[in-house]
C-alpha atoms as a PDB file:
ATOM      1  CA  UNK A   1      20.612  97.746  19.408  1.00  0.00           C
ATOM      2  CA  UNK A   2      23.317 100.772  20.104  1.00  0.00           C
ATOM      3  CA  UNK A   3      26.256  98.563  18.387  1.00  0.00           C
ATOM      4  CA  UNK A   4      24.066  98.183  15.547  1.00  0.00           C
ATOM      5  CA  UNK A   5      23.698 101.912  15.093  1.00  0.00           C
ATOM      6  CA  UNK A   6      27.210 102.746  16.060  1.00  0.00           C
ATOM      7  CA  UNK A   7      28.117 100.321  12.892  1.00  0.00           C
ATOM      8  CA  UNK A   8      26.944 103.282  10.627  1.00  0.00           C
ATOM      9  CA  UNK A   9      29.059 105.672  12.767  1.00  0.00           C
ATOM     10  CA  UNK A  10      32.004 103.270  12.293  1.00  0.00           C
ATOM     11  CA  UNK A  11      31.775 103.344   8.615  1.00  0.00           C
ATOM     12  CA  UNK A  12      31.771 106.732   8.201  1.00  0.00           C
ATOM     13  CA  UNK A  13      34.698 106.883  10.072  1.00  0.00           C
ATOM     14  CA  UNK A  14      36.850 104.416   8.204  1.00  0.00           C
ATOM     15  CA  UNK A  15      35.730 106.187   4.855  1.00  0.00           C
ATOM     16  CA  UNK A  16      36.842 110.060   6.889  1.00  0.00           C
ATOM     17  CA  UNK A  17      40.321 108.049   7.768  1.00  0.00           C
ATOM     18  CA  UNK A  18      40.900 107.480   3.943  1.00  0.00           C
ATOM     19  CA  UNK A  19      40.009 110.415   2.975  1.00  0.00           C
ATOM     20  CA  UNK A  20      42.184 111.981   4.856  1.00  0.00           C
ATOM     21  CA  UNK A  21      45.411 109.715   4.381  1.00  0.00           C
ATOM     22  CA  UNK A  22      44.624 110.265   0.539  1.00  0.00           C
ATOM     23  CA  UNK A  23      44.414 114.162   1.305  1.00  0.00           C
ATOM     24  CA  UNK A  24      48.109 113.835   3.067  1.00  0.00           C
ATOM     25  CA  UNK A  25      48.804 112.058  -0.149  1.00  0.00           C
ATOM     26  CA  UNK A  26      47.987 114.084  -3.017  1.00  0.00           C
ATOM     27  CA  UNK A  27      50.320 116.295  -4.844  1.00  0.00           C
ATOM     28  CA  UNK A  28      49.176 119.795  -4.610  1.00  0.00           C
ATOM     29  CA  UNK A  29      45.663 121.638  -4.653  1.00  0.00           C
ATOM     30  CA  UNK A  30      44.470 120.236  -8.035  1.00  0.00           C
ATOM     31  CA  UNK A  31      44.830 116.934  -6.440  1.00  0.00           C
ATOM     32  CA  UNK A  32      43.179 117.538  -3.144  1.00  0.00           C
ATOM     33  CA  UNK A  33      39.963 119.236  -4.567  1.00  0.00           C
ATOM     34  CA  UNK A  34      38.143 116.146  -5.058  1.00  0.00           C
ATOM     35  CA  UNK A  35      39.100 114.450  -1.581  1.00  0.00           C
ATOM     36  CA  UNK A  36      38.082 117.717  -0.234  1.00  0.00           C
ATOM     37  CA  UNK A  37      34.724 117.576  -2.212  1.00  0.00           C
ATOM     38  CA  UNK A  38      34.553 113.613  -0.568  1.00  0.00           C
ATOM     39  CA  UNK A  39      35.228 115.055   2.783  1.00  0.00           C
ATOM     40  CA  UNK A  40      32.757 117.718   2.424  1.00  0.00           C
ATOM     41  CA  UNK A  41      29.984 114.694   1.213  1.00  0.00           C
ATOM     42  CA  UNK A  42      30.987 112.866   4.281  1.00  0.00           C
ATOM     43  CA  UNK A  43      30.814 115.456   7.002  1.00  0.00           C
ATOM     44  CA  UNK A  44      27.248 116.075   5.894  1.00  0.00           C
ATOM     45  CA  UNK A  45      26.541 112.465   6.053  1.00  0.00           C
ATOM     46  CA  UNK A  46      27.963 112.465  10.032  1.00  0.00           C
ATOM     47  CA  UNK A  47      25.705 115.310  10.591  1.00  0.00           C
ATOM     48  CA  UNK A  48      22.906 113.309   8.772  1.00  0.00           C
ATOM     49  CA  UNK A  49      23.549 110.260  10.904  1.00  0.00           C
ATOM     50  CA  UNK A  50      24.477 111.896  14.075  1.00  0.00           C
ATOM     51  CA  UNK A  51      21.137 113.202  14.120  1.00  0.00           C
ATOM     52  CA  UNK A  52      19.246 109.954  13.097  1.00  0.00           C
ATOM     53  CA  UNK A  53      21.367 108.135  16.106  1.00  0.00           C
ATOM     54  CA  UNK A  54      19.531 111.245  18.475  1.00  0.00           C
ATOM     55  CA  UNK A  55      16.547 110.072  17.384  1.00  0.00           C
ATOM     56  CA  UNK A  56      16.775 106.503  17.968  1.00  0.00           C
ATOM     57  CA  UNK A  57      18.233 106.890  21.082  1.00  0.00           C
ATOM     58  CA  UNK A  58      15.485 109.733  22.013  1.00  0.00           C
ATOM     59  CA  UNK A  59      12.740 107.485  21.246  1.00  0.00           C
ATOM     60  CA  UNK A  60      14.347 104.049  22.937  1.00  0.00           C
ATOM     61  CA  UNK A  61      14.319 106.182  26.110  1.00  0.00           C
ATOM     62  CA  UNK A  62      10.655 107.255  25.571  1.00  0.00           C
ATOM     63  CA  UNK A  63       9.737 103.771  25.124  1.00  0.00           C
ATOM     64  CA  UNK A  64      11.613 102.708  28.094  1.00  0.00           C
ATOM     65  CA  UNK A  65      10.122 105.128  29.972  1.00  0.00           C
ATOM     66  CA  UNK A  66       6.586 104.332  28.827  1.00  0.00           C
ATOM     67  CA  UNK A  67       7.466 100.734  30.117  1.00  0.00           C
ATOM     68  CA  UNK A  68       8.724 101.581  33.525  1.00  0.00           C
ATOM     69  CA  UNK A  69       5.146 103.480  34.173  1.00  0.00           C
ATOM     70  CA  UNK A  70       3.008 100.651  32.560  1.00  0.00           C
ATOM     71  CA  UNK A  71       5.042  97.972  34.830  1.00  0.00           C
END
């Protein structure tokens, strides 16, 4: 269950790790506006998933803890 959730995690990271290779790449400020824009997208969307993952994780301990007093 946690690798599937990390695979969203992983994802995001890839797309960060292009971003910023094409931010190394580009050719002045004009040219790193819109990576900066992406990056700006995607750090929301970490924040956005970071918090879903605390969640999840959150409630699979409740639930485990529920079944630990019920067995």
């Amino acid at each position: 269950m946690a690798d599937d959730r990390l695979a969203g995690l992983d994802a995001l990271l890839a797309r960060l790790e292009d971003a910023r290779v094409r931010l190394e790449r580009a050719d002045g400020a004009e040219a790193a506006l819109p990576i900066l824009a992406e990056l700006h997208e995607l750090s929301q969307a970490v924040a956005v998933e970071v918090d879903r993952q605390r969640r999840a994780a959150a409630d699979e301990a409740e639930q485990d803890d529920g079944q630990l007093e019920l067995g």
